[in-house]
Protein backbone atom coordinates (compact mmCIF):
# COMPACT_ATOMS: atom_id res chain seq x y z
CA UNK A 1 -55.78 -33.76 -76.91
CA UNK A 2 -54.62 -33.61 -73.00
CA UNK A 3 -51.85 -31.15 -73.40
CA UNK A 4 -51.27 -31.70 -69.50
CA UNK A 5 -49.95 -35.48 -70.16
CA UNK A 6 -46.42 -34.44 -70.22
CA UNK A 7 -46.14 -32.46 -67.31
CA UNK A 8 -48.07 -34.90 -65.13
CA UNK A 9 -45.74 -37.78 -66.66
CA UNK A 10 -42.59 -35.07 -65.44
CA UNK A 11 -44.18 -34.84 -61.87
CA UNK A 12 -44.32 -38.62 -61.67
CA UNK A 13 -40.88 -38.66 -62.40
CA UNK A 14 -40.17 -36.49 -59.91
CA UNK A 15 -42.12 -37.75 -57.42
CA UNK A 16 -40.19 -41.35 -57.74
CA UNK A 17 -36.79 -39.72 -57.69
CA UNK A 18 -37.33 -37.75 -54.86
CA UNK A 19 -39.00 -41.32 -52.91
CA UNK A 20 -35.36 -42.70 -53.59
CA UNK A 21 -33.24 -40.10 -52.65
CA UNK A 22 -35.27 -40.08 -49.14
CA UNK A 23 -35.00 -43.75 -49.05
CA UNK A 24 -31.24 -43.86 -50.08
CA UNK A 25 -30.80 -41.48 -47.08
CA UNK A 26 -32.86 -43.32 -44.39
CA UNK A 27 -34.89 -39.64 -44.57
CA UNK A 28 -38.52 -39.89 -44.32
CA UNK A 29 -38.59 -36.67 -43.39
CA UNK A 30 -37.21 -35.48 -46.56
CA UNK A 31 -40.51 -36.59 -48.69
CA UNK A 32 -42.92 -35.57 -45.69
CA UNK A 33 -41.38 -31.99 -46.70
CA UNK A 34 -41.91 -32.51 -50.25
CA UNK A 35 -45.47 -33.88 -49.01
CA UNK A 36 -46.31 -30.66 -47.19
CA UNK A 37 -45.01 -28.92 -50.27
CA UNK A 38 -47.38 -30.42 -53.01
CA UNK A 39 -50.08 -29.71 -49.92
CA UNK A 40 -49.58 -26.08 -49.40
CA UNK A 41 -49.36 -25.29 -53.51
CA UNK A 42 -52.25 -27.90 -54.60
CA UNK A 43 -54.31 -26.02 -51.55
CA UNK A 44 -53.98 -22.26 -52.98
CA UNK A 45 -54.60 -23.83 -56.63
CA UNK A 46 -58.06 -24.87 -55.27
CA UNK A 47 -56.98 -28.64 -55.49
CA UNK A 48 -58.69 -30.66 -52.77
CA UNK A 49 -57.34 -31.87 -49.93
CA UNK A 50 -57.03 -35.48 -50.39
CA UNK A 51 -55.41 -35.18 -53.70
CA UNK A 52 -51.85 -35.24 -52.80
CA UNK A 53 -52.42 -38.13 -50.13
CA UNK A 54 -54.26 -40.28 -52.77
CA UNK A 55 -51.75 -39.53 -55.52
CA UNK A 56 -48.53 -40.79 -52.80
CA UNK A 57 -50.93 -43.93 -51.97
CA UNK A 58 -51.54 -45.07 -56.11
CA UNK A 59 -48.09 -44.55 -56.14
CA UNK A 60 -46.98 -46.79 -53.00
CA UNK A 61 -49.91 -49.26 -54.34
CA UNK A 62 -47.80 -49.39 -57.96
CA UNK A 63 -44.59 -49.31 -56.71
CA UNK A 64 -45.38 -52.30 -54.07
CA UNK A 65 -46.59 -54.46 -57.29
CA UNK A 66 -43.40 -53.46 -59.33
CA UNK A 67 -40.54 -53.31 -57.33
CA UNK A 68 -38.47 -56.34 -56.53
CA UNK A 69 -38.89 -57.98 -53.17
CA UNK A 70 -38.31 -55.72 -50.37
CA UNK A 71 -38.46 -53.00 -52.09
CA UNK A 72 -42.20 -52.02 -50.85
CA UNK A 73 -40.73 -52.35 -47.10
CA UNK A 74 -38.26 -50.14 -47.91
CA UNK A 75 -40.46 -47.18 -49.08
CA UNK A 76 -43.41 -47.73 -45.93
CA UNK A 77 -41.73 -45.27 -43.77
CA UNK A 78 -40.97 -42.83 -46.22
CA UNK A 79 -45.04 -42.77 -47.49
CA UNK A 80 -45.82 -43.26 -43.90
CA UNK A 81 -44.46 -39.70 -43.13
CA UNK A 82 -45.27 -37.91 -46.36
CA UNK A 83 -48.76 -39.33 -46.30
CA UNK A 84 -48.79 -38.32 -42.82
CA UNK A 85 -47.90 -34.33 -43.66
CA UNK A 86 -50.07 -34.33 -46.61
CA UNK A 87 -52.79 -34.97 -44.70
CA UNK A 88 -52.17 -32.34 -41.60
CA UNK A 89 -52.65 -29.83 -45.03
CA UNK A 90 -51.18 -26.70 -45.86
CA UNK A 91 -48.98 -24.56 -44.09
């Protein structure tokens, strides 16, 4: 039984709401700070490197096949920036 399911499903969540509050702000920034975040915390939990980028690019590759029209466009800046400070790694 994967116990973790939930939680994962909760940081997905979290993950999305925090794409549209950047977005709704014109804020890339915002998520790149979230980004360097999930970096810094997945690094000292032995999580490699690449993990956090990889997990905002499934997500950009989802949400660019689900969301309406434009929608994709809307987010490229804001995964631009957070993929961006996920990769410079942990602070």
């Amino acid at each position: 039984m994967d116990t973790e399911a939930p939680r994962r499903r909760g940081d997905g969540k979290e993950r999305i709401l925090q794409l549209a509050e950047a977005v709704a702000v014109a804020a890339p920034e915002l998520y790149a700070d979230i980004a360097s975040w999930y970096a810094t915390a997945f690094h000292h939990r032995g999580v490699p490197a690449d993990y956090v980028v990889q997990s905002f690019a499934a997500l950009q590759r989802v949400l660019a096949r689900e969301l309406p029209d434009g929608g994709a466009d809307a987010t490229a800046a804001v995964f631009a920036a957070a993929m961006a400070a996920a990769s410079a790694g942990p602070k």
